[in-house]
C-alpha atoms as a PDB file:
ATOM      1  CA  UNK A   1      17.827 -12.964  -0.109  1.00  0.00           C
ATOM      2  CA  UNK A   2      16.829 -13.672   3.789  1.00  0.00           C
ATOM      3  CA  UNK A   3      14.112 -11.840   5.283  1.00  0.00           C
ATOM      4  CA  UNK A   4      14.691 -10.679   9.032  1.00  0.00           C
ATOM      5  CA  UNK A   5      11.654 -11.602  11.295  1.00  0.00           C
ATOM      6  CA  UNK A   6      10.785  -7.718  11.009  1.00  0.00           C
ATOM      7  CA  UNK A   7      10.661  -7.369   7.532  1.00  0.00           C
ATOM      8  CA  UNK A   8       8.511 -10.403   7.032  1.00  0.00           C
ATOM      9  CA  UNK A   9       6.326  -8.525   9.113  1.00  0.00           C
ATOM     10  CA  UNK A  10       6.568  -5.924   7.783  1.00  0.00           C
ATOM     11  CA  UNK A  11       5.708  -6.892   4.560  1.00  0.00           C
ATOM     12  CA  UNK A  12       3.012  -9.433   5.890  1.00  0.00           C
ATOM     13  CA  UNK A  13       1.285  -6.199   7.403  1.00  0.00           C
ATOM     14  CA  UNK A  14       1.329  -4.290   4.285  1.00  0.00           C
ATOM     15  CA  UNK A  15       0.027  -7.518   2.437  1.00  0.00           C
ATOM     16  CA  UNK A  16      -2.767  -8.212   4.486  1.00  0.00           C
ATOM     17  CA  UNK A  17      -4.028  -4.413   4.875  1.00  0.00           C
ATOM     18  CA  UNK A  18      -3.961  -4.059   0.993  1.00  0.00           C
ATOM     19  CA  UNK A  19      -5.490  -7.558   0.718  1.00  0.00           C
ATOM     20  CA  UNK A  20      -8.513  -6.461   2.624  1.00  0.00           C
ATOM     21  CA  UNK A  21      -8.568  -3.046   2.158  1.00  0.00           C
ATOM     22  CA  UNK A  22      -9.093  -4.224  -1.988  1.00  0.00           C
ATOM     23  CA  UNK A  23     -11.407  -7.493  -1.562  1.00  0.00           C
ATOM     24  CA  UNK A  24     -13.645  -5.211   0.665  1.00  0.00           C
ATOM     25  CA  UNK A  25     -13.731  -2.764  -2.143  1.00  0.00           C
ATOM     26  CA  UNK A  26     -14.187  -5.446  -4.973  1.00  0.00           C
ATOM     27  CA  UNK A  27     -16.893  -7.576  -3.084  1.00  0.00           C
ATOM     28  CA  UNK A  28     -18.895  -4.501  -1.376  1.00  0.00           C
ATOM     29  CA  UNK A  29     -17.604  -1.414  -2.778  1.00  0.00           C
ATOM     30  CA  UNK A  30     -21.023   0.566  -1.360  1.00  0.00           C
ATOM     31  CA  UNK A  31     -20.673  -0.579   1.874  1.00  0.00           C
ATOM     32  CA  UNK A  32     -17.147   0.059   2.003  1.00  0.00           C
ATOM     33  CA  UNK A  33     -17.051   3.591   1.019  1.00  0.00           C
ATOM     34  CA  UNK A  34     -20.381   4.003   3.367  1.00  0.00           C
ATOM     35  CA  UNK A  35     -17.595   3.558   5.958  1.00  0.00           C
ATOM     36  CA  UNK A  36     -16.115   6.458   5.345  1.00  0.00           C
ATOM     37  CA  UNK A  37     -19.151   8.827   5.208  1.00  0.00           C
ATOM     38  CA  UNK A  38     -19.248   8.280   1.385  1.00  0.00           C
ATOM     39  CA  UNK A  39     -22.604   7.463  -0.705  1.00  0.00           C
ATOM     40  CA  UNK A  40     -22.619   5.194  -3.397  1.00  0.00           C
ATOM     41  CA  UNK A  41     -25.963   4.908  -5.648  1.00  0.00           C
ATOM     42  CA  UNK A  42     -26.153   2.093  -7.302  1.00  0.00           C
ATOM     43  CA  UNK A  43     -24.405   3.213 -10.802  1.00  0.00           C
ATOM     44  CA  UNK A  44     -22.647   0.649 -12.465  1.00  0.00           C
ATOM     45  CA  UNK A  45     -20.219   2.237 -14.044  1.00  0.00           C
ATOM     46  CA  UNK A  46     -18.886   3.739 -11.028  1.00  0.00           C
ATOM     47  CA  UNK A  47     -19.361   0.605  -9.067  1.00  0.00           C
ATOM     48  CA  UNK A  48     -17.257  -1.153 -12.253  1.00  0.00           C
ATOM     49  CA  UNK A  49     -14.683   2.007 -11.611  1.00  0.00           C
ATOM     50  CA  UNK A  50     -14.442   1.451  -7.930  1.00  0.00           C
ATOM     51  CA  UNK A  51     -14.392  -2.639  -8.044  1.00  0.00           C
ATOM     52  CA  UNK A  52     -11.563  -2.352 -11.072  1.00  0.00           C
ATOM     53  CA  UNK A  53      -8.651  -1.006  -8.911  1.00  0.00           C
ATOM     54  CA  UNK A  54      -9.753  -2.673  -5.381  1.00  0.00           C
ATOM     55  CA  UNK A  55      -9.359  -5.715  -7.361  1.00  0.00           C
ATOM     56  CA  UNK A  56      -5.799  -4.437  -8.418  1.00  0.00           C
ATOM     57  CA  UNK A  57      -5.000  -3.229  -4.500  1.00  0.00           C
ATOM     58  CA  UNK A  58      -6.102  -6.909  -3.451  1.00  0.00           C
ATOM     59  CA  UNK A  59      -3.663  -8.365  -6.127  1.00  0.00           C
ATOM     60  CA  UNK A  60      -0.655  -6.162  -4.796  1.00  0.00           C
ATOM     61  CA  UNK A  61      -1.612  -7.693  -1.559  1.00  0.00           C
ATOM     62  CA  UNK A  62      -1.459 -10.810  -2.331  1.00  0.00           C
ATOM     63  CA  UNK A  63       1.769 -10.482  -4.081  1.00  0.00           C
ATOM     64  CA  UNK A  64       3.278  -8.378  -1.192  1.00  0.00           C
ATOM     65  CA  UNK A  65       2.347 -11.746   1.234  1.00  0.00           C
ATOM     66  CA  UNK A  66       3.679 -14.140  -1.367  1.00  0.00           C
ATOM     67  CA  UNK A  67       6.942 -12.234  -0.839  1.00  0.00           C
ATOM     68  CA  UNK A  68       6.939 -13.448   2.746  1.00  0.00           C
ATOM     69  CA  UNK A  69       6.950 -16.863   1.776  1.00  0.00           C
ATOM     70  CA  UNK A  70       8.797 -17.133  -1.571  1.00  0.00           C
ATOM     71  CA  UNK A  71      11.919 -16.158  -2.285  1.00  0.00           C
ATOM     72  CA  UNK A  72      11.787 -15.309  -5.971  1.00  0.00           C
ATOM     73  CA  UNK A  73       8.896 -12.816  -4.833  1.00  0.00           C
ATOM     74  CA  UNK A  74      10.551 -11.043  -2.276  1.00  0.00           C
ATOM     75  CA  UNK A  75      12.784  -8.418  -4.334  1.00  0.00           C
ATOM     76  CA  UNK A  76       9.174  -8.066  -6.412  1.00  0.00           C
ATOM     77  CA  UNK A  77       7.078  -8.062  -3.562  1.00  0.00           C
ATOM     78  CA  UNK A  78       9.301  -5.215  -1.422  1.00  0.00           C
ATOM     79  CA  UNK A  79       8.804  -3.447  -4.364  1.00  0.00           C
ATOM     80  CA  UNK A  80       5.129  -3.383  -4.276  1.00  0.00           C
ATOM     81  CA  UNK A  81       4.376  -2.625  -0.773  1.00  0.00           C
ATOM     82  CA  UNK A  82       6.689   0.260  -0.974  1.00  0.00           C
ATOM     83  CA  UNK A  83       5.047   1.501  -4.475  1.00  0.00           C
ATOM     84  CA  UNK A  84       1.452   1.025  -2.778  1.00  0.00           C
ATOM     85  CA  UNK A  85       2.290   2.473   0.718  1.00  0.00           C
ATOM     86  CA  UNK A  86       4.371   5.697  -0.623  1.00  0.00           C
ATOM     87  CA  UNK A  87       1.485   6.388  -3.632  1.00  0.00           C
ATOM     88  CA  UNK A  88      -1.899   5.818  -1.611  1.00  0.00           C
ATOM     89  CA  UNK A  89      -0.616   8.669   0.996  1.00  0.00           C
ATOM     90  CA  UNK A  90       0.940  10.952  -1.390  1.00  0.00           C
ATOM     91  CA  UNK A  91      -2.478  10.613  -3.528  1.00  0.00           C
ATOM     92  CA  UNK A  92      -4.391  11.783  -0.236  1.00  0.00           C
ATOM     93  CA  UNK A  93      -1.876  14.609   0.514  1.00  0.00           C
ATOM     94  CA  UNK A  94      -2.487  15.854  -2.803  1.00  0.00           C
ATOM     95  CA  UNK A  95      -6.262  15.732  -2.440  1.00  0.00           C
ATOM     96  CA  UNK A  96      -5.687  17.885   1.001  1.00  0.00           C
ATOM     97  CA  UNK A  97      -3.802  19.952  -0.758  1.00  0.00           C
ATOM     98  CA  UNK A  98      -6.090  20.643  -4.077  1.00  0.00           C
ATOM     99  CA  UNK A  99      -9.581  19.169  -2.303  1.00  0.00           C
ATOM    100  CA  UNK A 100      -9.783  20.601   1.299  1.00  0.00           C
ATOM    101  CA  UNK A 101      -9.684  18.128   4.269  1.00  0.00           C
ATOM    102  CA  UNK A 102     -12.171  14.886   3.790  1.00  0.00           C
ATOM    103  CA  UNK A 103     -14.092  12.804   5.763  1.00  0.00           C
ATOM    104  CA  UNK A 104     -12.172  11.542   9.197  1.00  0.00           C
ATOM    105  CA  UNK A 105     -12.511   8.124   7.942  1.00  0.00           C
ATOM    106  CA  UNK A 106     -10.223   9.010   5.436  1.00  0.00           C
ATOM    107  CA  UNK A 107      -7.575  11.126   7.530  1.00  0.00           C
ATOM    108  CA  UNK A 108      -7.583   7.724   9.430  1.00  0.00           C
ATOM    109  CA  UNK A 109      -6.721   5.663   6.171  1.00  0.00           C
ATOM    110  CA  UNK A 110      -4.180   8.087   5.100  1.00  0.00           C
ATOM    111  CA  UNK A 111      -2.712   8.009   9.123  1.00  0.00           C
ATOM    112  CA  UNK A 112      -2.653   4.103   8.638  1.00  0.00           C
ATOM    113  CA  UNK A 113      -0.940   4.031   4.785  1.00  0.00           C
ATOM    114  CA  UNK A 114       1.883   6.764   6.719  1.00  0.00           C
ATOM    115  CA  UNK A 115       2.349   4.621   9.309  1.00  0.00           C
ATOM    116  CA  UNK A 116       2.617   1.098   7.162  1.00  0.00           C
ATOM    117  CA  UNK A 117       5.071   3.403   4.803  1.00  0.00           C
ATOM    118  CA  UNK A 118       7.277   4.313   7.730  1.00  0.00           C
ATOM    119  CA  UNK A 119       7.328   0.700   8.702  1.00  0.00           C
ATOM    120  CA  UNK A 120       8.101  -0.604   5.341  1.00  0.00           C
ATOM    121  CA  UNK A 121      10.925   2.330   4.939  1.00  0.00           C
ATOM    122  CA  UNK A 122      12.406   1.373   8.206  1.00  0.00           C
ATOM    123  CA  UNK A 123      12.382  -2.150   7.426  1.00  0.00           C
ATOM    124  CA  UNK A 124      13.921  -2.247   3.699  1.00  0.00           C
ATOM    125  CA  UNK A 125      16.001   1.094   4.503  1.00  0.00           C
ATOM    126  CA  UNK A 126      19.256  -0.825   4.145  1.00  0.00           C
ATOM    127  CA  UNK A 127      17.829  -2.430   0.773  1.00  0.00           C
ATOM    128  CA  UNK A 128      16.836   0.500  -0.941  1.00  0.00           C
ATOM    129  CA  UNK A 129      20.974   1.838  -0.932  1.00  0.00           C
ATOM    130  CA  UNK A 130      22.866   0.656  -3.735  1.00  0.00           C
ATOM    131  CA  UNK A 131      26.345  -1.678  -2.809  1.00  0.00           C
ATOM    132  CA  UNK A 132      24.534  -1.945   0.694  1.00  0.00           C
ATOM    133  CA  UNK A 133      24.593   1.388   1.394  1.00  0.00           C
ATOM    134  CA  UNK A 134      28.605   2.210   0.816  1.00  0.00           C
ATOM    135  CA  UNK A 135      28.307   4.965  -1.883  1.00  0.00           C
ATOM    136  CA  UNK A 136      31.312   5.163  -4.133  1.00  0.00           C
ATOM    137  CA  UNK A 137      33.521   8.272  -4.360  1.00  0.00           C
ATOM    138  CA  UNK A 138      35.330   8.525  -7.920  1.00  0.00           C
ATOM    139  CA  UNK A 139      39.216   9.548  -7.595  1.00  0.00           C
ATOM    140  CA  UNK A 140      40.692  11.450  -9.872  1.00  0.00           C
END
């Protein structure tokens, strides 16, 4: 498969926000969250809890940015940004929903991850229909 100059990026975009997004969280988790108006003491286990999946947000990024480059990735890596950019915001809507509204640091994020999911849907719209988008009608 050929990328179009928008969908690389695209995807690029969504690589390089959840690349940084999860090496700031692995490398300075307290002085990420302090960003958003959130205190971290200096617990371990919840710094381990808080490093474990910004490592695993980085490593989608990464993969999402190898898809730009690599063909064999790209089908892989589509599927990541699309998986991390549709479950981040609908994880946030939820917490609106059950939690109350938080911090405006993190309405921003969850503006961002709506915007980079729009993008991403626009992009791989015609990818995401089966037979290219023709749907099949069965004759009887």
């Amino acid at each position: 498969m050929t990328l179009s100059l928008f969908e690389k990026l695209t995807l690029g975009l969504a690589g390089t926000t959840a690349l940084g997004i999860g090496t700031a969280i692995l490398a300075a988790p307290q002085e990420f969250y302090a960003s958003y108006g959130i205190e971290i003491a200096g617990d371990a286990s919840l710094l381990s809890e808080l490093r474990a999946p910004g490592a695993g947000l980085a490593a989608w990024g990464g993969l999402m940015l190898a898809g730009v480059w690599r063909g064999g990735l790209q089908q892989v890596a589509i599927v990541a940004a699309l998986t991390v950019f549709l479950a981040f915001p609908a994880g946030r809507v939820a917490g609106l929903l059950l939690d109350g509204t938080p911090a405006p640091g993190i309405l921003a994020a969850l503006a961002l991850e709506l915007a980079i999911a729009a993008l991403l849907m626009a992009a791989f719209r015609h990818r995401l229909r089966p037979e290219g988008g023709q749907r099949r009608h069965a004759r009887a």
